[in-house]
N, C-alpha and C. Protein backbone atom coordinates (compact mmCIF):
# COMPACT_ATOMS: atom_id res chain seq x y z
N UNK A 1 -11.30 40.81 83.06
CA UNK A 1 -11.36 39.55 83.77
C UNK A 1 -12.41 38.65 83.14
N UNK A 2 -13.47 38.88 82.79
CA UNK A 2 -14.56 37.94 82.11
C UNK A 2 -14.25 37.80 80.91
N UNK A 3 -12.71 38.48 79.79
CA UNK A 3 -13.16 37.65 78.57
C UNK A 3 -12.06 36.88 78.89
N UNK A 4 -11.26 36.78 80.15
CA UNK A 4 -9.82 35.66 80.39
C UNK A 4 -10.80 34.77 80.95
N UNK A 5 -11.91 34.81 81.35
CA UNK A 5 -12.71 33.78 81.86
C UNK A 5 -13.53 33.19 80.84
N UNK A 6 -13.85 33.54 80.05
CA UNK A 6 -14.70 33.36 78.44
C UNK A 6 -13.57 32.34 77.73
N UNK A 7 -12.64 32.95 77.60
CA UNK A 7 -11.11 31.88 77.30
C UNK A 7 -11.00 30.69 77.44
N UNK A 8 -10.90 30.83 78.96
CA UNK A 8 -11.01 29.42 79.74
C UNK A 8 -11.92 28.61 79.45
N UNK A 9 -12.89 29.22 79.55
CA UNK A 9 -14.25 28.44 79.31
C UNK A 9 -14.58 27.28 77.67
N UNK A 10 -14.22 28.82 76.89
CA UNK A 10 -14.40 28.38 76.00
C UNK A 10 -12.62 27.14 75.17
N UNK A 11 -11.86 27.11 75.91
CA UNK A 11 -10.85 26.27 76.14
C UNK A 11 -9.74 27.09 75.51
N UNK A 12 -10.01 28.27 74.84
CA UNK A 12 -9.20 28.75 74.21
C UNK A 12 -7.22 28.79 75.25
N UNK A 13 -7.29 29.26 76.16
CA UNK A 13 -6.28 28.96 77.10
C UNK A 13 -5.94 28.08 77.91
N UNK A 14 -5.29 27.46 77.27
CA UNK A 14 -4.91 25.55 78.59
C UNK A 14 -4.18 26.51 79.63
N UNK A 15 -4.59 25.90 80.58
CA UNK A 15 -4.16 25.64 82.25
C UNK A 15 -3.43 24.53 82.39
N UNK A 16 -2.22 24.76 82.94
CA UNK A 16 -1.76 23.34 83.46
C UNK A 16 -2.41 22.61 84.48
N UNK A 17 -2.75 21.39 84.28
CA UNK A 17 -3.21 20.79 85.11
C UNK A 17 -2.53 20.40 86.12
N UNK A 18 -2.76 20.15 87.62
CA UNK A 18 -2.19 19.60 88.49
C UNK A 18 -2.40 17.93 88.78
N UNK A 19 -1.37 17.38 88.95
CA UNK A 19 -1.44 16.25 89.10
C UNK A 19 -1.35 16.04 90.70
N UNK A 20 -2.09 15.18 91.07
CA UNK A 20 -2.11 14.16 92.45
C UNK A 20 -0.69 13.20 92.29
N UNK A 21 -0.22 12.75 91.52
CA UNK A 21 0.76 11.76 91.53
C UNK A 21 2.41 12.04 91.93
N UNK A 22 2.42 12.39 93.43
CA UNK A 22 3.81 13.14 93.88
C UNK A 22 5.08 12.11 93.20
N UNK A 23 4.59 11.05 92.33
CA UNK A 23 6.08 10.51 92.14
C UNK A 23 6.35 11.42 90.66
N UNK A 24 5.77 11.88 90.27
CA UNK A 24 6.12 13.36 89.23
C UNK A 24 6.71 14.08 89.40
N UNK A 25 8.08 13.83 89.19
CA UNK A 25 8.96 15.27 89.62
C UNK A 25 8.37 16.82 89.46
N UNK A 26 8.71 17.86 89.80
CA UNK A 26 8.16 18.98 89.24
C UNK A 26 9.55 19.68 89.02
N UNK A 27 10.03 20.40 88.03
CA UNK A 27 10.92 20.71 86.99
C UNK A 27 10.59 22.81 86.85
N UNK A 28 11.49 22.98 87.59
CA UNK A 28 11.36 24.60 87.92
C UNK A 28 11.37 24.89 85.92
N UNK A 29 10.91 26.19 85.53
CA UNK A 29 10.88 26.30 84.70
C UNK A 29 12.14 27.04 84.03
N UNK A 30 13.15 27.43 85.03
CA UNK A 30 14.17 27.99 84.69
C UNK A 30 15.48 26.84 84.80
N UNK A 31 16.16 26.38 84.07
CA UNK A 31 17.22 25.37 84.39
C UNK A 31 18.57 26.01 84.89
N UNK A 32 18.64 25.64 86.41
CA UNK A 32 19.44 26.10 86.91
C UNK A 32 20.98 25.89 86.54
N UNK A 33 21.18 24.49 86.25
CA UNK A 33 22.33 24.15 85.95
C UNK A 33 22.96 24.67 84.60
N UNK A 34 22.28 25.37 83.91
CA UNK A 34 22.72 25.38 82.59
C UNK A 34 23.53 26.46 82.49
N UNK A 35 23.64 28.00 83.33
CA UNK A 35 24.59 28.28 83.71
C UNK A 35 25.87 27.75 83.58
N UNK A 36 25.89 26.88 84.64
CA UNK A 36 26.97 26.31 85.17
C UNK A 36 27.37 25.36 84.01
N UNK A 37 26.92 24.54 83.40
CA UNK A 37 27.36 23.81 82.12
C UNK A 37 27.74 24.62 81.29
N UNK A 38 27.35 25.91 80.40
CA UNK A 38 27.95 26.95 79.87
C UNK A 38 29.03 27.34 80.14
N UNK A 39 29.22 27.74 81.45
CA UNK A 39 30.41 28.11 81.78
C UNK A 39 31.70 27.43 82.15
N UNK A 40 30.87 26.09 82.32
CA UNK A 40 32.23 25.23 82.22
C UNK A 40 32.73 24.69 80.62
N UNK A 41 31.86 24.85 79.76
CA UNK A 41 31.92 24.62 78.22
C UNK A 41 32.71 25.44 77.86
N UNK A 42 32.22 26.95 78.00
CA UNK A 42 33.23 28.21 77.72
C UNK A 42 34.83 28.07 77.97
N UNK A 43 35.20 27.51 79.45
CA UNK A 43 36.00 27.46 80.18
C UNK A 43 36.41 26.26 79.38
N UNK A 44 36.24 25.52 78.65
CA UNK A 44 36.79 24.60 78.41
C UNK A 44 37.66 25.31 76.96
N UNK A 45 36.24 25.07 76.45
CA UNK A 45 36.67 25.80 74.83
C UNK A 45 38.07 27.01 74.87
N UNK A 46 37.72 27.82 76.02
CA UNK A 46 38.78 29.04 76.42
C UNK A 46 40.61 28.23 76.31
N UNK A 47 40.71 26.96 77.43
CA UNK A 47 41.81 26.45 77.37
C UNK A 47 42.02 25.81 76.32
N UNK A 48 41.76 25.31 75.58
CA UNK A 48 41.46 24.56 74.48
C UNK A 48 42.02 25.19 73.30
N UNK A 49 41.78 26.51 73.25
CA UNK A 49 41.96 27.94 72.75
C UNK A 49 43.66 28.48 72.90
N UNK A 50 43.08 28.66 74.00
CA UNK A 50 45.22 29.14 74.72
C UNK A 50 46.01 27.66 74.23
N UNK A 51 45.50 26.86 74.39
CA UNK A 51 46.82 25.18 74.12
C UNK A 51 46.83 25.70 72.57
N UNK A 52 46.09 25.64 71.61
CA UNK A 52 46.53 25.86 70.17
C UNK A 52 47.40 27.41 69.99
N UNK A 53 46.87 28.10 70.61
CA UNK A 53 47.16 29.59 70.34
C UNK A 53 48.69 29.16 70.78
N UNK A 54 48.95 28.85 71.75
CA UNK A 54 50.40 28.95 72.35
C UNK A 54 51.19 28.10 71.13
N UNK A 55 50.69 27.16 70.97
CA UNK A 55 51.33 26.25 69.77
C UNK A 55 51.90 27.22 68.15
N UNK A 56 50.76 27.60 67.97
CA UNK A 56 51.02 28.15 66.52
C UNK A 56 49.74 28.98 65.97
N UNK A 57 49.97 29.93 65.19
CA UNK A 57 49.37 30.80 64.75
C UNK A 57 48.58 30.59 63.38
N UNK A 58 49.02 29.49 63.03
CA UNK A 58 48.50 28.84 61.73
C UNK A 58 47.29 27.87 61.99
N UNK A 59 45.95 28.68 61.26
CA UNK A 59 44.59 27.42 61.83
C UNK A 59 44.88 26.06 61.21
N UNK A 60 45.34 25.73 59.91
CA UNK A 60 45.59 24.25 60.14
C UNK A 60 46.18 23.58 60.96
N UNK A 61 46.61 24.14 61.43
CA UNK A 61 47.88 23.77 62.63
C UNK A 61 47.13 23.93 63.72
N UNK A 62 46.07 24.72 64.35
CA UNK A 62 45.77 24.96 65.20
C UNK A 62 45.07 23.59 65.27
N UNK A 63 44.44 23.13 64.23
CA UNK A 63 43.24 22.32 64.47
C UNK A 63 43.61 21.14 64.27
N UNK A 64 44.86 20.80 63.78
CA UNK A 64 45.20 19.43 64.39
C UNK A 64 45.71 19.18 65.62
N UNK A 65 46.21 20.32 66.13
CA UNK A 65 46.74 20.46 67.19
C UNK A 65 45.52 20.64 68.60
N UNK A 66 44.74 20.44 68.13
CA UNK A 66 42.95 20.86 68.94
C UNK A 66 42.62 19.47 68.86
N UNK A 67 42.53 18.76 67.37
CA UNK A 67 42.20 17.52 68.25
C UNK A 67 43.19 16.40 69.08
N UNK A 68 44.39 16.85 68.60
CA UNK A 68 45.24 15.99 69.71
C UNK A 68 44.75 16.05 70.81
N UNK A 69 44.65 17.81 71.53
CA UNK A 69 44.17 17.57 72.79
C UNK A 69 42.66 17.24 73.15
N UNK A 70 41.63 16.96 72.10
CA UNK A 70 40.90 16.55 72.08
C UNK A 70 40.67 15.25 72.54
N UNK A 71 41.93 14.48 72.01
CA UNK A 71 42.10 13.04 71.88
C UNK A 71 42.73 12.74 73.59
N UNK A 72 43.48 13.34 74.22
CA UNK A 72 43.71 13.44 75.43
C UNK A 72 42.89 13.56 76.31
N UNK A 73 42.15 14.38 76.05
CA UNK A 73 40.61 14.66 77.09
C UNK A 73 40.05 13.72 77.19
N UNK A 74 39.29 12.77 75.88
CA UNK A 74 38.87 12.00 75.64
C UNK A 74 39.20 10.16 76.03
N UNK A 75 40.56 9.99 76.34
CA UNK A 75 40.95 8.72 76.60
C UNK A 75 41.56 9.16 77.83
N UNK A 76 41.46 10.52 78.91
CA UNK A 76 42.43 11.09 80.09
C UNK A 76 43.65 10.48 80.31
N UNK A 77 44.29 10.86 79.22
CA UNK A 77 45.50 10.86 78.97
C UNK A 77 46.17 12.59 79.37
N UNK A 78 46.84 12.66 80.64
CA UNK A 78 47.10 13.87 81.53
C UNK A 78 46.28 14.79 81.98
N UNK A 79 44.64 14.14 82.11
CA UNK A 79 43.81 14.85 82.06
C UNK A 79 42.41 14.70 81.57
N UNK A 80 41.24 14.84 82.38
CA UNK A 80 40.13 14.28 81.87
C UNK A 80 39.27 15.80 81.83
N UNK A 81 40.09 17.20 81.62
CA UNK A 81 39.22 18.48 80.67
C UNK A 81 40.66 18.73 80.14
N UNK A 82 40.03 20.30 79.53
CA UNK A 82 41.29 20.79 78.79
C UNK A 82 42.00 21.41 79.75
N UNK A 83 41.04 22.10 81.01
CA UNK A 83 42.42 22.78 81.95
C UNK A 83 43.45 21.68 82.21
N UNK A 84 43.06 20.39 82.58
CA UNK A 84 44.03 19.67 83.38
C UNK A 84 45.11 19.20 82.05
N UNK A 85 44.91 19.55 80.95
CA UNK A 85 45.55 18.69 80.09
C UNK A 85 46.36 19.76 79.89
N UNK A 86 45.94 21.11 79.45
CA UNK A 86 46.94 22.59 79.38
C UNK A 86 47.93 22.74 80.48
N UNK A 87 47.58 22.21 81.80
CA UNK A 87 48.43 22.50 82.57
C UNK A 87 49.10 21.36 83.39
N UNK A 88 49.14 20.05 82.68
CA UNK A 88 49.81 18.88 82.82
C UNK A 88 51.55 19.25 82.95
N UNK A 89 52.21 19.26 83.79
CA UNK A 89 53.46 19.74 83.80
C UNK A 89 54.46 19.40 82.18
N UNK A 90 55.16 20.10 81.21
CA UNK A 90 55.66 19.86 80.07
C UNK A 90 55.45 19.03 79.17
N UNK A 91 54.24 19.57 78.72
CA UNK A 91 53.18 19.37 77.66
C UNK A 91 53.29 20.60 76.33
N UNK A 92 52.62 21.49 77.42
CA UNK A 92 53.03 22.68 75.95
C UNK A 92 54.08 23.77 75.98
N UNK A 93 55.13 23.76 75.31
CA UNK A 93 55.98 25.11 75.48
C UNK A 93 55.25 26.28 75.86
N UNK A 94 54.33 26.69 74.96
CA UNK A 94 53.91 27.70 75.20
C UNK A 94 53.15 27.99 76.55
N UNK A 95 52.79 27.51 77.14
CA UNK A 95 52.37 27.04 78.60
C UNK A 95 53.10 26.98 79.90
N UNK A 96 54.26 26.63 79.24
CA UNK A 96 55.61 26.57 80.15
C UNK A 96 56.22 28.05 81.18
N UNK A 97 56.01 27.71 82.12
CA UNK A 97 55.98 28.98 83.01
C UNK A 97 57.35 30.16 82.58
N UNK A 98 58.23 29.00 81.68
CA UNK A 98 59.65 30.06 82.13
C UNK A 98 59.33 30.24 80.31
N UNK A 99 58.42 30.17 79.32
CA UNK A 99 57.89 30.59 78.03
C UNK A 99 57.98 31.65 77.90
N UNK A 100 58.90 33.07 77.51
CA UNK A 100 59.08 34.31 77.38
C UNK A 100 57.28 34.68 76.92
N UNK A 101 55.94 33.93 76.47
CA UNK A 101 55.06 34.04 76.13
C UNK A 101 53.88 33.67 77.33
N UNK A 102 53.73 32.81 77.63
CA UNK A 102 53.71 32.37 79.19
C UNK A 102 52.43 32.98 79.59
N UNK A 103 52.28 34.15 80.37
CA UNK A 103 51.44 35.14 80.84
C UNK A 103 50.96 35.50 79.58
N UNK A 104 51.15 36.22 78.90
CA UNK A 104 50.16 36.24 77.54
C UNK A 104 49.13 35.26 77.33
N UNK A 105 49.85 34.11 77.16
CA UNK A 105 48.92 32.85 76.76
C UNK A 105 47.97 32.46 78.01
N UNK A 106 48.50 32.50 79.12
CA UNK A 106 47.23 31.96 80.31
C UNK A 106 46.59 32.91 80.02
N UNK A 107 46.35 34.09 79.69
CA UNK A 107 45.87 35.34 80.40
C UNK A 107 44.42 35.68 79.18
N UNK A 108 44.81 35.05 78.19
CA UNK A 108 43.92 35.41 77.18
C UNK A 108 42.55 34.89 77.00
N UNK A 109 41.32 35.82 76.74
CA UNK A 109 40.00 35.11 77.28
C UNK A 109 39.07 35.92 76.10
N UNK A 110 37.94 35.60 76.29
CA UNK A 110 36.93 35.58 75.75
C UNK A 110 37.28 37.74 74.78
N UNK A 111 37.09 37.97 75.70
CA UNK A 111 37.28 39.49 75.52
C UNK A 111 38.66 40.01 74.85
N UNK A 112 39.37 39.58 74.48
CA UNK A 112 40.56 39.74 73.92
C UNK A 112 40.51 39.45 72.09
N UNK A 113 39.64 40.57 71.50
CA UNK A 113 39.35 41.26 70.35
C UNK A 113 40.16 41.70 68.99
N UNK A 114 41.44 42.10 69.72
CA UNK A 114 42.01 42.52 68.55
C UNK A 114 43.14 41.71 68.09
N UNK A 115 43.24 40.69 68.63
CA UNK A 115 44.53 39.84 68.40
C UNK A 115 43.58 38.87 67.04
N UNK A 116 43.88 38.76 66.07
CA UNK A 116 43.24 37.96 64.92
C UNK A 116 43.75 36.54 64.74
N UNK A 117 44.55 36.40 65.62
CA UNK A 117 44.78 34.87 65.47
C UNK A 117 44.34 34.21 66.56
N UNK A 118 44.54 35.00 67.60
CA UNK A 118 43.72 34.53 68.94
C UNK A 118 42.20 34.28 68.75
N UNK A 119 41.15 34.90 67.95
CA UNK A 119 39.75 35.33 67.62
C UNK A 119 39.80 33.68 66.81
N UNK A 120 41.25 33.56 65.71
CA UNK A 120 40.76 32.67 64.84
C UNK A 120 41.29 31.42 65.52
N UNK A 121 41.91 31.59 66.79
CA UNK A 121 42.25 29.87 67.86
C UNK A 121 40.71 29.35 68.67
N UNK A 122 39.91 31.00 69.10
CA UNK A 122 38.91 30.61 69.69
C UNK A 122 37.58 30.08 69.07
N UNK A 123 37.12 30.41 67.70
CA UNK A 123 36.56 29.58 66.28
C UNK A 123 37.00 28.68 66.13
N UNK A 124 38.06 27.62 66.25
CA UNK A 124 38.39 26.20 66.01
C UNK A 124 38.55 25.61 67.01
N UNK A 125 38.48 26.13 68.04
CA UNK A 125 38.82 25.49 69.79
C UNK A 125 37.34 24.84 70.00
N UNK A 126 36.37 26.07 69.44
CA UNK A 126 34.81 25.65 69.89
C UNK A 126 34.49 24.93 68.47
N UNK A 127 34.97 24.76 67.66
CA UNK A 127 34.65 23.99 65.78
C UNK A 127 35.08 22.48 67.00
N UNK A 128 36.64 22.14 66.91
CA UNK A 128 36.80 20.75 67.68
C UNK A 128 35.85 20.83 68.87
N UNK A 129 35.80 21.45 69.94
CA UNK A 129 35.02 21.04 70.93
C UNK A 129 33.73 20.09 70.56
N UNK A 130 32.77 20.90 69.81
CA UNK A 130 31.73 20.54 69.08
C UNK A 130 31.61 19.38 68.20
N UNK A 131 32.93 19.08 67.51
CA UNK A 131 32.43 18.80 66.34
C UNK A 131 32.11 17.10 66.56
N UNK A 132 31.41 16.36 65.87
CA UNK A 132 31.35 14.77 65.49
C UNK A 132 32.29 14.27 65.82
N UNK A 133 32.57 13.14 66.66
CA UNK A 133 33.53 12.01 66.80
C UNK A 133 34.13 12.33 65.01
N UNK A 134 33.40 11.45 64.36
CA UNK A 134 33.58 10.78 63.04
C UNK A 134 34.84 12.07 61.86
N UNK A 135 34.10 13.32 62.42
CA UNK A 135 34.95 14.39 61.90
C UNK A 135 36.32 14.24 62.52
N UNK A 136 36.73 13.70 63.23
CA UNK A 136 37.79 13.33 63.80
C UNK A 136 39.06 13.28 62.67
N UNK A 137 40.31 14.36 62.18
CA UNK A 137 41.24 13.74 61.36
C UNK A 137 42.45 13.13 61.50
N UNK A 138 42.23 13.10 62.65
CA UNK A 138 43.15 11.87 63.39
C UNK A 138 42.77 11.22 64.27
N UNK A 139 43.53 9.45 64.16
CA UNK A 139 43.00 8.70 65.27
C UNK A 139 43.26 9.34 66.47
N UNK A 140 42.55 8.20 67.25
CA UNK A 140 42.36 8.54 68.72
C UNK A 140 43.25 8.67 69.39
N UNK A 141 44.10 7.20 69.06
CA UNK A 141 45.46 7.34 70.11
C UNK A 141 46.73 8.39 69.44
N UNK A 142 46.04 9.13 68.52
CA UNK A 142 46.91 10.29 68.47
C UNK A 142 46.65 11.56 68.90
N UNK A 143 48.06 11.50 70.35
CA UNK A 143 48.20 12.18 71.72
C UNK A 143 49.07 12.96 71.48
N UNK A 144 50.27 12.81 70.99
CA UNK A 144 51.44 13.19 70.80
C UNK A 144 51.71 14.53 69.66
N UNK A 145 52.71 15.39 70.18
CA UNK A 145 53.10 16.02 68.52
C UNK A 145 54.29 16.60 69.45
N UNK A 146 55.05 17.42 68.33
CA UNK A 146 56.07 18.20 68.78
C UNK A 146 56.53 19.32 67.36
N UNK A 147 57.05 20.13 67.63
CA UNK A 147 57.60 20.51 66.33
C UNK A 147 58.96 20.52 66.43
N UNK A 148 59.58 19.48 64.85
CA UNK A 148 61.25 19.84 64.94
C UNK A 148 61.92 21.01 64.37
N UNK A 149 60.90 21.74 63.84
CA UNK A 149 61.75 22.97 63.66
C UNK A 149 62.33 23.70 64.65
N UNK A 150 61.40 23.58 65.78
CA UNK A 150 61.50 24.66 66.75
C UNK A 150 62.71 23.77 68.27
N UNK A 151 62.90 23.01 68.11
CA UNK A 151 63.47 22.21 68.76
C UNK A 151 65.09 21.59 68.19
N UNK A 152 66.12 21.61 69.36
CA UNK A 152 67.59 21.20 69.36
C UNK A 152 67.34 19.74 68.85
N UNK A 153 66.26 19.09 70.15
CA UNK A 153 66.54 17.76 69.82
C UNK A 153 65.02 17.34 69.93
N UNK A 154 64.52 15.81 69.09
CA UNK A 154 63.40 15.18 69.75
C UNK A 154 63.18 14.29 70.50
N UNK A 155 62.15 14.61 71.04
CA UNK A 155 61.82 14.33 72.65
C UNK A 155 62.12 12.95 72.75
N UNK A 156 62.36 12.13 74.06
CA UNK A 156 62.92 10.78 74.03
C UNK A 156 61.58 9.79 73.94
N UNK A 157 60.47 10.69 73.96
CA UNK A 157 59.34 9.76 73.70
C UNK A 157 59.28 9.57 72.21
N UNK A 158 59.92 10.26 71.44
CA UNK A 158 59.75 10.12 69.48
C UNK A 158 60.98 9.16 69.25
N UNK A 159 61.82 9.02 70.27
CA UNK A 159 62.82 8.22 69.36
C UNK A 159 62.61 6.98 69.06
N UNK A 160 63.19 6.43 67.66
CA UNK A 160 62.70 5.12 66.71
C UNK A 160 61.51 5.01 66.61
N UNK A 161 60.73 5.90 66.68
CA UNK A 161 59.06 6.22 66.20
C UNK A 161 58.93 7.24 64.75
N UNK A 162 57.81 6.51 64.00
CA UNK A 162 57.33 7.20 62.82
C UNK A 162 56.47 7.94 63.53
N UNK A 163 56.30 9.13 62.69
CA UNK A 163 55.46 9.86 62.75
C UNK A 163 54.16 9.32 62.03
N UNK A 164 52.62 9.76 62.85
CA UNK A 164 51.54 9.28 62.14
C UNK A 164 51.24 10.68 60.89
N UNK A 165 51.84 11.75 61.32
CA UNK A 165 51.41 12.79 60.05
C UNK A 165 52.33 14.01 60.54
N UNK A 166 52.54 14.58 59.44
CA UNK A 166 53.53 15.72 59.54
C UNK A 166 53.30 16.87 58.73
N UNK A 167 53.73 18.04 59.11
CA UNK A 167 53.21 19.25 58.44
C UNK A 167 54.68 19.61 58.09
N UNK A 168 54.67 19.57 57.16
CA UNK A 168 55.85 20.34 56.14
C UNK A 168 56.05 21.68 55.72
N UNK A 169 57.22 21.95 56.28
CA UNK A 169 57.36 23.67 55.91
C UNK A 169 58.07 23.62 54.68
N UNK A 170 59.68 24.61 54.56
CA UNK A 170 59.62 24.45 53.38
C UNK A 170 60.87 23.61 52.98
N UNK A 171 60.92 22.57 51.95
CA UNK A 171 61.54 21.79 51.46
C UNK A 171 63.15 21.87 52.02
N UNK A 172 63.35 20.92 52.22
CA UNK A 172 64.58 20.90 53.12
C UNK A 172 65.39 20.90 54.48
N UNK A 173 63.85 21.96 54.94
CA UNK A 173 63.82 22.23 55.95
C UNK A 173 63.22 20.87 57.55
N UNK A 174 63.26 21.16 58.42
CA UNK A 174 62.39 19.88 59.55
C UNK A 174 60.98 20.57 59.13
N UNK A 175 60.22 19.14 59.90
CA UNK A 175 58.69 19.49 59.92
C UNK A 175 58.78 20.39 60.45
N UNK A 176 57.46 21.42 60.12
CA UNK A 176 56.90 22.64 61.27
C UNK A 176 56.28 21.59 62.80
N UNK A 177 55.17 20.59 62.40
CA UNK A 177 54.99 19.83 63.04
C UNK A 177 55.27 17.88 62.67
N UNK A 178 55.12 17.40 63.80
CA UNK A 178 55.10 15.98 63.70
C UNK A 178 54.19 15.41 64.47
N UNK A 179 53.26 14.10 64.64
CA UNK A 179 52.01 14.04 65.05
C UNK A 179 52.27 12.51 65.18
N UNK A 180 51.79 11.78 66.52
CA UNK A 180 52.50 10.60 66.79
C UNK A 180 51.03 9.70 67.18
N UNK A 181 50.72 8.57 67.07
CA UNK A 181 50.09 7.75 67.27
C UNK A 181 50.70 6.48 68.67
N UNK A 182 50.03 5.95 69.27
CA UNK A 182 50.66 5.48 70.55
C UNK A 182 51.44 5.09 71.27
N UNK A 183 51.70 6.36 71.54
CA UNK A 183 52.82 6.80 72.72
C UNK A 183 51.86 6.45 74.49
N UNK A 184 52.84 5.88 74.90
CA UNK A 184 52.03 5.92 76.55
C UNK A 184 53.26 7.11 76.80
């Protein structure tokens, strides 16, 4: 006890001082909310995750397809997070309740290890979440995509519309994807 008092003395250990001035907030030293911001970050990044994963298994693909819904979140276009935008009624096939994939895709979370494309949807879900406006590789008002490979017909929102960018499979074939600029 006398050399923690020798300390003091000798100033070696600051004391916080107390202030008289109650318009000083006082600021617990543990931040409560940050929890809760984590876990709604997680929770975000997680859906964010399942919308690409359900889409396609290919990370370039994933990650244009990440900031579309990026770009949705962002202007609340069906949605002002990623849950509300994942589960905007026929938005994503893979999402789609009657999706032979469906339950797989809601169901998949943090802990789900051995699937390697799932591991590599949840690395670019939290890369877009994160990343710079400016890193942005598509504009803003690009909301839209679809793929015509995988599809009879395109959607009546693409008709007499260019595409703003397209992913090409192989020669001859329809896009894998197509990527649309403003669509309401």
């Amino acid at each position: 006890m006398e050399s923690i008092l020798s300390l003091i003395l000798l100033g070696k250990i600051l004391l916080p001082t107390i202030s008289n001035d109650i318009s000083t907030p006082f600021f617990p030293t543990t931040d409560i909310t940050a929890t809760d911001d984590s876990a709604n970050t997680e929770n975000e990044i997680l859906w964010l995750a399942r919308i690409m994963y359900s889409e396609t298994k290919v990370s370039y693909e994933m990650r244009l397809i990440g900031w579309v819904v990026r770009n949705r979140v962002e202007t609340g276009f069906r949605g002002d997070t990623y849950r509300d935008v994942a589960q905007s009624p026929g938005q994503f096939s893979g999402l789609n309740p009657h999706d032979i994939e469906y339950k797989n895709n809601i169901s998949l979370g943090y802990g789900d290890t051995k699937n390697l494309a799932w591991r590599q949807a949840l690395v670019i879900a939290e890369e877009v979440y994160y990343a710079p406006a400016k890193a942005r590789p598509l504009p803003l008002a690009v909301r839209h995509f679809y793929s015509p490979k995988a599809v009879f017909r395109a959607p009546s929102w693409a008709d007499n519309k260019m595409p703003y960018h397209t992913i090409q499979s192989s020669p001859g074939l329809p896009a894998r994807f197509a990527f649309y600029s403003d669509i309401q």
